[in-house]
Protein backbone atom coordinates (compact mmCIF):
# COMPACT_ATOMS: atom_id res chain seq x y z
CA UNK A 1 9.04 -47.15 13.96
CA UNK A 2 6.85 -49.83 14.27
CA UNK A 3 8.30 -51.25 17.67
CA UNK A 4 7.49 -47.61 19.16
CA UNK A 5 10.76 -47.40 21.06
CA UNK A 6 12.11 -43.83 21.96
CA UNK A 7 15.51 -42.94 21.00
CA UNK A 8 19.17 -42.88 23.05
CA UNK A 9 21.12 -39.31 23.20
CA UNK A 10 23.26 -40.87 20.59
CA UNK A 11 20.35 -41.25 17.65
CA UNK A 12 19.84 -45.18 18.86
CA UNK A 13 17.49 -47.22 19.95
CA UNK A 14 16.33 -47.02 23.79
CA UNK A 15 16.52 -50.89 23.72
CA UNK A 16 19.12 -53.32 24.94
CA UNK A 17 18.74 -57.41 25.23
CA UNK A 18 20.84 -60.24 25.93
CA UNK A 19 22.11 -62.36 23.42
CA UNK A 20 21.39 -65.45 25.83
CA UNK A 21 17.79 -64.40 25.78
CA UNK A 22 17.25 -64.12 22.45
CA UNK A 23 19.10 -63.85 19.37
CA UNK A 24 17.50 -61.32 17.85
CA UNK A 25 14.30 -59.12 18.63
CA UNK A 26 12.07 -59.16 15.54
CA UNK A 27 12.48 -55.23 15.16
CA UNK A 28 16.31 -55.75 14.60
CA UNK A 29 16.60 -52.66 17.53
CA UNK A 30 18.51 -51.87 20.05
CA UNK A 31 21.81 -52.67 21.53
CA UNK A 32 22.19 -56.48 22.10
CA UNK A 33 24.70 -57.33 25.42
CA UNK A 34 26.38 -61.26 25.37
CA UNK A 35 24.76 -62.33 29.00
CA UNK A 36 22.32 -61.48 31.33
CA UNK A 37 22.09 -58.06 32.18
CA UNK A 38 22.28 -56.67 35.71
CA UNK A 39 20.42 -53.52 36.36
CA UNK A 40 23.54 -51.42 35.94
CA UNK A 41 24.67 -52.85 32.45
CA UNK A 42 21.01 -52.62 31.44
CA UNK A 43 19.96 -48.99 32.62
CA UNK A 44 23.50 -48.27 30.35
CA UNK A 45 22.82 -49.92 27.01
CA UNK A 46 19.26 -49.05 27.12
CA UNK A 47 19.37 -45.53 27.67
CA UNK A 48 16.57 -45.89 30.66
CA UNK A 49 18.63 -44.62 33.15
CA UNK A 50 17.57 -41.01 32.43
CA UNK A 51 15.80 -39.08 35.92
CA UNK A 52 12.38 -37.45 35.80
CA UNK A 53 11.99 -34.67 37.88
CA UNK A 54 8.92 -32.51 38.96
CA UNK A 55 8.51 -28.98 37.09
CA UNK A 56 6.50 -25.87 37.79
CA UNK A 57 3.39 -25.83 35.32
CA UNK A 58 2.48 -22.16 34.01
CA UNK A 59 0.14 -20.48 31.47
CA UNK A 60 1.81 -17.28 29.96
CA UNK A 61 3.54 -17.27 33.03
CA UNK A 62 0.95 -18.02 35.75
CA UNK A 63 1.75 -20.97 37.82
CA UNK A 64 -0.55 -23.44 37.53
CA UNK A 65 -1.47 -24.51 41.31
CA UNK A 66 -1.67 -27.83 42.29
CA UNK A 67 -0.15 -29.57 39.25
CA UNK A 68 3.21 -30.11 38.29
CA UNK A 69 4.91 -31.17 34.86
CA UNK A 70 6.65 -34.33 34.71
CA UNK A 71 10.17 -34.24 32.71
CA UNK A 72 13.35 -35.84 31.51
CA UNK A 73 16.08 -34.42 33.36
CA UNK A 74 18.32 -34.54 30.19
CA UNK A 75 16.59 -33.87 27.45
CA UNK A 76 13.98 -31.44 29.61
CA UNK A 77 11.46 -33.60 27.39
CA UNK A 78 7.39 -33.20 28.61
CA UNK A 79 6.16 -36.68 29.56
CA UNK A 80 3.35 -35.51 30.95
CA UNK A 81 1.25 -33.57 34.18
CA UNK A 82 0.23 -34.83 37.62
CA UNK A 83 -1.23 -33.40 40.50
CA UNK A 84 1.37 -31.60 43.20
CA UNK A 85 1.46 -35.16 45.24
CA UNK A 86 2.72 -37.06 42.85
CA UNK A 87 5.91 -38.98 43.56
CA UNK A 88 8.42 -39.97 41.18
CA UNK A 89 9.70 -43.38 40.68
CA UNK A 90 12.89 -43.74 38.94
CA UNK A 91 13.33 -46.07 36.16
CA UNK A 92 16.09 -47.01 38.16
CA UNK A 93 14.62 -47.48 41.94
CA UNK A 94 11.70 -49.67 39.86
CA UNK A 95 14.41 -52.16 38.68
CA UNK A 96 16.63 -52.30 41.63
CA UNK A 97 13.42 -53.50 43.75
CA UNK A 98 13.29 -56.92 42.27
CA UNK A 99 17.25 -57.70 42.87
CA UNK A 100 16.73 -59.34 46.04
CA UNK A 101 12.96 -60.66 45.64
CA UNK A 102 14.01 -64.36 45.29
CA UNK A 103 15.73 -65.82 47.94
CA UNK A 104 18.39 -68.07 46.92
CA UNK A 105 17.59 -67.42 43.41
CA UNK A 106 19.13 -65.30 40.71
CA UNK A 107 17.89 -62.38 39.11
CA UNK A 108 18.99 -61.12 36.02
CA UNK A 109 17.74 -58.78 32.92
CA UNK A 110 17.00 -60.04 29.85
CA UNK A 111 15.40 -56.69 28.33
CA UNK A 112 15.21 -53.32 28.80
CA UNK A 113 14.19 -50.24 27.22
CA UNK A 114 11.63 -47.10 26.73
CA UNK A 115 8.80 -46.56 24.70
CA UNK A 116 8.19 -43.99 22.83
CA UNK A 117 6.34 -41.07 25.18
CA UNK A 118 9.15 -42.29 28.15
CA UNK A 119 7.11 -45.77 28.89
CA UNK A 120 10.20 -47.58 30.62
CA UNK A 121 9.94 -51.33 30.08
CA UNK A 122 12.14 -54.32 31.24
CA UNK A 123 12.37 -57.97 32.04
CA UNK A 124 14.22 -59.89 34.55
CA UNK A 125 14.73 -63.78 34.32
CA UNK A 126 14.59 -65.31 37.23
CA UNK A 127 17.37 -67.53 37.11
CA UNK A 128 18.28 -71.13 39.17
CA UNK A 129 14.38 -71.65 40.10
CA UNK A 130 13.72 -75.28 41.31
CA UNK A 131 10.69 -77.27 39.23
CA UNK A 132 10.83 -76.05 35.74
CA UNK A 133 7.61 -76.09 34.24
CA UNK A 134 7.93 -77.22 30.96
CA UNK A 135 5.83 -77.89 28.03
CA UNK A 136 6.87 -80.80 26.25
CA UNK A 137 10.32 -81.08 27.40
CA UNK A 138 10.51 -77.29 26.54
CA UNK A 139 11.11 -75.09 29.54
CA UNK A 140 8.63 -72.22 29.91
CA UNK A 141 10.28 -69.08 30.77
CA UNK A 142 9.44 -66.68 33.39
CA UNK A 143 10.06 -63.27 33.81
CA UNK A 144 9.41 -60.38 36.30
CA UNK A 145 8.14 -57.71 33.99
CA UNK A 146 7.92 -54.04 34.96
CA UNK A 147 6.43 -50.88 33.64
CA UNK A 148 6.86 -47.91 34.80
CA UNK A 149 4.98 -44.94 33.03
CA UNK A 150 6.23 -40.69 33.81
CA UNK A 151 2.74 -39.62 32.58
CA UNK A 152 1.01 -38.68 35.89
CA UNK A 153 -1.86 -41.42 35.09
CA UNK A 154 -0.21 -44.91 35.51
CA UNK A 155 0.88 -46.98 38.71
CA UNK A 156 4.13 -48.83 38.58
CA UNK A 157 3.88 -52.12 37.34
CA UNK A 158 5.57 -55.50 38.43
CA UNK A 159 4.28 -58.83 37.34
CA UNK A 160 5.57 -62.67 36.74
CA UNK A 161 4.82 -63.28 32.77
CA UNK A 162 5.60 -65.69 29.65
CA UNK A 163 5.91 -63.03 27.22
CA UNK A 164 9.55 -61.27 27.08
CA UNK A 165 8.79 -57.77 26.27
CA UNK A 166 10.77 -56.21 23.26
CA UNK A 167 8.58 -53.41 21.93
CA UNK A 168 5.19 -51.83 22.38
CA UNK A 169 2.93 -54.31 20.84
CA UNK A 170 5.14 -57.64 23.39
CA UNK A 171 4.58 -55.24 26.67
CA UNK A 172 0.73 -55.13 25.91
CA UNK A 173 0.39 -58.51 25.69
CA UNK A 174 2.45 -58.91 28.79
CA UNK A 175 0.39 -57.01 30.33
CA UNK A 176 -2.91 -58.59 29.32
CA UNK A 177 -2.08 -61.79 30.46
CA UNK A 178 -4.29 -63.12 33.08
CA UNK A 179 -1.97 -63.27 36.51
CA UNK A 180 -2.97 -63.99 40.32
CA UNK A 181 0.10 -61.85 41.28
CA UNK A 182 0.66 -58.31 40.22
CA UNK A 183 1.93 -55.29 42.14
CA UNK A 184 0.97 -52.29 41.05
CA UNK A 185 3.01 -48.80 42.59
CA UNK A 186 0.96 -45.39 43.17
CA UNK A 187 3.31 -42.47 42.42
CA UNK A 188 2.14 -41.13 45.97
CA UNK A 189 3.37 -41.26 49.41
CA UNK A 190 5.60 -43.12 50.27
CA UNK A 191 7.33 -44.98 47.32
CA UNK A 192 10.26 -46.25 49.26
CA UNK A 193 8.02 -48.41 51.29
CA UNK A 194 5.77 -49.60 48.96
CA UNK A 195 8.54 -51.00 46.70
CA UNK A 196 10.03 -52.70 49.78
CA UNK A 197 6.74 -54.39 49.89
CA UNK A 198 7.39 -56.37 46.34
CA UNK A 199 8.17 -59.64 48.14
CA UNK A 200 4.95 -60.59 50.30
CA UNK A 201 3.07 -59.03 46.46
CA UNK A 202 4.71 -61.17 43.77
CA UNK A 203 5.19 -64.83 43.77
CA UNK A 204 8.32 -66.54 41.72
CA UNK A 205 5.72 -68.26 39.08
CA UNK A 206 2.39 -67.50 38.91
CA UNK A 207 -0.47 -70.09 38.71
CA UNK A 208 -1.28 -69.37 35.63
CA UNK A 209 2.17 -70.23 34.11
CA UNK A 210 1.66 -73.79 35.56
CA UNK A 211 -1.64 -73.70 34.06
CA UNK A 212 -0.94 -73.04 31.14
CA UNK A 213 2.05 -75.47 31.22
CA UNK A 214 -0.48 -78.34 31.58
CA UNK A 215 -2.94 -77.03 28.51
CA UNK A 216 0.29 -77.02 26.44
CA UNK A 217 1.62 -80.60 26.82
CA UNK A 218 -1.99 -81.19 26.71
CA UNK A 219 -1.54 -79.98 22.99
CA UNK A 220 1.49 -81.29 22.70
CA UNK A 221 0.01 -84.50 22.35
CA UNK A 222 -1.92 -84.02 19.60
CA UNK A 223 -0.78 -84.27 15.80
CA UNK A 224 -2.70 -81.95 13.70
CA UNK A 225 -2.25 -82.58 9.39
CA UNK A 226 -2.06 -79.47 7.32
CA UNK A 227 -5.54 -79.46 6.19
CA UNK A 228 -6.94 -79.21 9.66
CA UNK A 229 -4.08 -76.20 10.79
CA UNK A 230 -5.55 -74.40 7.38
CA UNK A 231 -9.12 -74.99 8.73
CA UNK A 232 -8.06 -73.90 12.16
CA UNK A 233 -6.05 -70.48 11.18
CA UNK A 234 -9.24 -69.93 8.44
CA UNK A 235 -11.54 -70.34 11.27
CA UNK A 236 -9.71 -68.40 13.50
CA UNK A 237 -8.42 -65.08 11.30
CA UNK A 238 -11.18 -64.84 9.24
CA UNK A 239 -14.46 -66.80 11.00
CA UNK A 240 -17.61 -66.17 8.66
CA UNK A 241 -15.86 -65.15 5.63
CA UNK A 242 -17.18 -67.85 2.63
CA UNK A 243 -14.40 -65.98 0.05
CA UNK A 244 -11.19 -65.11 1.01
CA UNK A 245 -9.37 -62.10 -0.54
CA UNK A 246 -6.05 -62.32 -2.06
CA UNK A 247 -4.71 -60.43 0.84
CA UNK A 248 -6.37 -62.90 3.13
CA UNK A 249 -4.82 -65.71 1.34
CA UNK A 250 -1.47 -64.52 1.44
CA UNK A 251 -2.03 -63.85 5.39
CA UNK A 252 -3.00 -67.56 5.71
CA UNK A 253 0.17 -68.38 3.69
CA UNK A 254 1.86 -67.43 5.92
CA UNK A 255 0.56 -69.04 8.98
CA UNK A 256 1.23 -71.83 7.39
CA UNK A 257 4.73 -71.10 6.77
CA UNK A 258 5.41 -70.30 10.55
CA UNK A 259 3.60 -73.23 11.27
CA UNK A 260 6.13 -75.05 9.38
CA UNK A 261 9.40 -73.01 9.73
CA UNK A 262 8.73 -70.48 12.24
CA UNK A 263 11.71 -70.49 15.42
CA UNK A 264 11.17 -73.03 17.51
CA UNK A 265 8.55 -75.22 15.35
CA UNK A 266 11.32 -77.82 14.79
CA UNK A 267 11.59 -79.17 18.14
CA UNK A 268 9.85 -82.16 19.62
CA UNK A 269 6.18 -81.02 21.14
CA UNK A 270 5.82 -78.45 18.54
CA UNK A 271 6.44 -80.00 15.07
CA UNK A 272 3.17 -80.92 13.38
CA UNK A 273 1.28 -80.67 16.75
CA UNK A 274 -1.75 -77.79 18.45
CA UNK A 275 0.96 -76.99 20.79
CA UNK A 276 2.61 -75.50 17.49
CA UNK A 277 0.07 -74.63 16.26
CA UNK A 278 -1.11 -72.35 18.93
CA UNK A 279 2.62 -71.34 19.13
CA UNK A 280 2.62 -70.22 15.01
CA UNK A 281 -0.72 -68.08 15.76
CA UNK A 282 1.46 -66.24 18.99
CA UNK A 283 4.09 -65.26 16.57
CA UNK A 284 2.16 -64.19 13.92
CA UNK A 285 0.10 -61.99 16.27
CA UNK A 286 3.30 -60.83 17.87
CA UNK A 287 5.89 -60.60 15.40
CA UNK A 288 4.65 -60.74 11.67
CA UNK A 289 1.24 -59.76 11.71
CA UNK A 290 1.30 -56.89 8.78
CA UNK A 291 -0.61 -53.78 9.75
CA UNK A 292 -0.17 -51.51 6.97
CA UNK A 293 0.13 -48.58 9.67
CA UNK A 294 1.44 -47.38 12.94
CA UNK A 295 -1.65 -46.19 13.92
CA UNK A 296 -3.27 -49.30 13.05
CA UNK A 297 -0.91 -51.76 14.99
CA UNK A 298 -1.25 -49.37 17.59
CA UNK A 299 -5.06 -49.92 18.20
CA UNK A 300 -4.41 -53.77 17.73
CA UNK A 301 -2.33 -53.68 20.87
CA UNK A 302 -4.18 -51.40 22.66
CA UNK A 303 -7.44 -52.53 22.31
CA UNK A 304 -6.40 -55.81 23.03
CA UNK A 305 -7.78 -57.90 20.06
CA UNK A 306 -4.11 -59.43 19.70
CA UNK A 307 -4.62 -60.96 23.42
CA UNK A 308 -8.00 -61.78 22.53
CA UNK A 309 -6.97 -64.15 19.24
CA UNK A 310 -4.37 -66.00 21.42
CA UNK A 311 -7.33 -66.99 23.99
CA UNK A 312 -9.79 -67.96 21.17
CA UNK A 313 -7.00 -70.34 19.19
CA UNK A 314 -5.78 -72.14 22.75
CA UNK A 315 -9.51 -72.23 23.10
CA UNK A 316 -10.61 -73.68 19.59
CA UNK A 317 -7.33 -75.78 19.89
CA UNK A 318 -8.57 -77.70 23.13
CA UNK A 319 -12.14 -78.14 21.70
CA UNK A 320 -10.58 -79.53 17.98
CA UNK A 321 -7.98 -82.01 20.48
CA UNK A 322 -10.51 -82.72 22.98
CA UNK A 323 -8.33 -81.61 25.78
């Protein structure tokens, strides 16, 4: 599937999200809960719950010395080999490090799930934050993501971002946004304590998000006609191209059509303006973009071009507004 989610033992989705979130995650995947998830309820209606334990590695029978295979405990599914040090973090230990990170604050999941490969994945909102940054009267969320990889390469990831991961292609671009706070885990040593550590690591917005907040109202207050979102998005997708394709057309199309009708381009901030603009190229990239195949959205996210077109349209945004 194109979201690259791994499956439940029951056949679905390893995905769950709350209905207070989000309505509906473009992939139409997954298990969807009615309110914010705590870690129990999500680790259920994901499916992420699952243990990984340590394995003996052999060839025709010969252990293997210092290495050990990494496994699902139910499903005795390979993830992948590490050296004899490594230690395990549990899917589960990763999410309930975060519960009591805010003081006097609220935190609560909004997604959850596993890639495909046993990439665990969630989201936690932090809820009843003082000083909302918002962009034009729209509040920006923020989330404490995690990622938590059982390949024997990876740390354990925790960082504040904007974009609520839902599938492989969302937790990439997560991840590639620029943060001053990140905590990343080493399987090794001492896990206990280094989890413990999250609170002095991770801050409850980061910089950037009030950054960013300011470049967007920035936008905000600009009005930008049709004609000059078609020359931006031309500009933009296709820079240096004098003819444009029938495919290319049809991918300008629709742009334009999110631009227009896309969620969230109705409200006040975003209607007609570069802040909507910029916010019609994000879902494109993230959502509708049409990769003919797997492979090929794959090396979009990984290689991070999809990141890279959401810096150059805020970028050619500011220069067109002058901001």
């Amino acid at each position: 599937m194109a979201a690259n989610l791994d499956f439940k033992l029951d056949g679905t989705s390893a995905f769950a999200w709350s209905k207070e979130a989000l309505h509906t995650p473009w992939h139409g995947e997954g298990t969807p809960v009615e309110s914010h998830m705590t870690v129990t309820e999500a680790l259920a209606a994901s499916g992420a719950g699952f243990k990984v334990e340590k394995c003996v590695m052999s060839i025709e029978g010969t252990p293997v010395p210092d290495y050990v295979g990494l496994r699902r405990a139910d499903t005795k599914e390979v993830l992948g080999v590490a050296k004899k040090g490594y230690s395990v973090i549990q899917n589960e230990e990763a999410a309930r490090a975060i519960e009591d990170l805010i003081d006097g604050g609220v935190i609560r999941f909004e997604t959850m799930g596993v890639l495909l490969g046993g990439v665990f994945f969630a989201a936690a909102k932090i809820l009843e934050v003082p000083e909302d940054v918002t962009v034009a009267d729209e509040t920006m969320e923020r989330h404490i993501m995690i990622v938590n990889a059982h390949d024997g390469s990876k740390s354990c990831t925790f960082k504040p971002v904007v974009t609520l991961p839902v599938c492989s292609n969302t937790v990439r671009l997560a991840l590639d946004e620029k943060s001053e706070r990140i905590a990343r885990v080493r399987h090794s040593g001492d896990t206990s304590a280094k989890l413990a550590l999250l609170p002095e690591a991770l801050g409850v917005v980061d910089n950037r998000v009030r950054r960013f907040a300011e470049a967007g109202n920035a936008l905000a207050m600009h009005k930008i006609s049709d004609a000059d979102f078609r020359r931006f998005a031309e500009a933009l997708i296709f820079p240096d191209r004098p003819t444009l394709s029938t495919r290319a057309r049809n991918i300008l199309r629709t742009i334009e059509e999110i631009f227009h009708n896309g969620p969230g381009q109705e409200l006040d901030g975003r209607k007609g303006t570069a802040w909507g603009a910029f916010n019609a190229i994000t879902a494109f990239n993230a959502h509708f973009s049409s990769l003919r195949e797997t492979t090929q959205r794959t090396t979009h996210v990984v290689l991070g071009r999809g990141n890279q077109l959401n810096e150059r349209a805020m970028k050619m945004l500011a220069e067109m507004t002058g901001t």
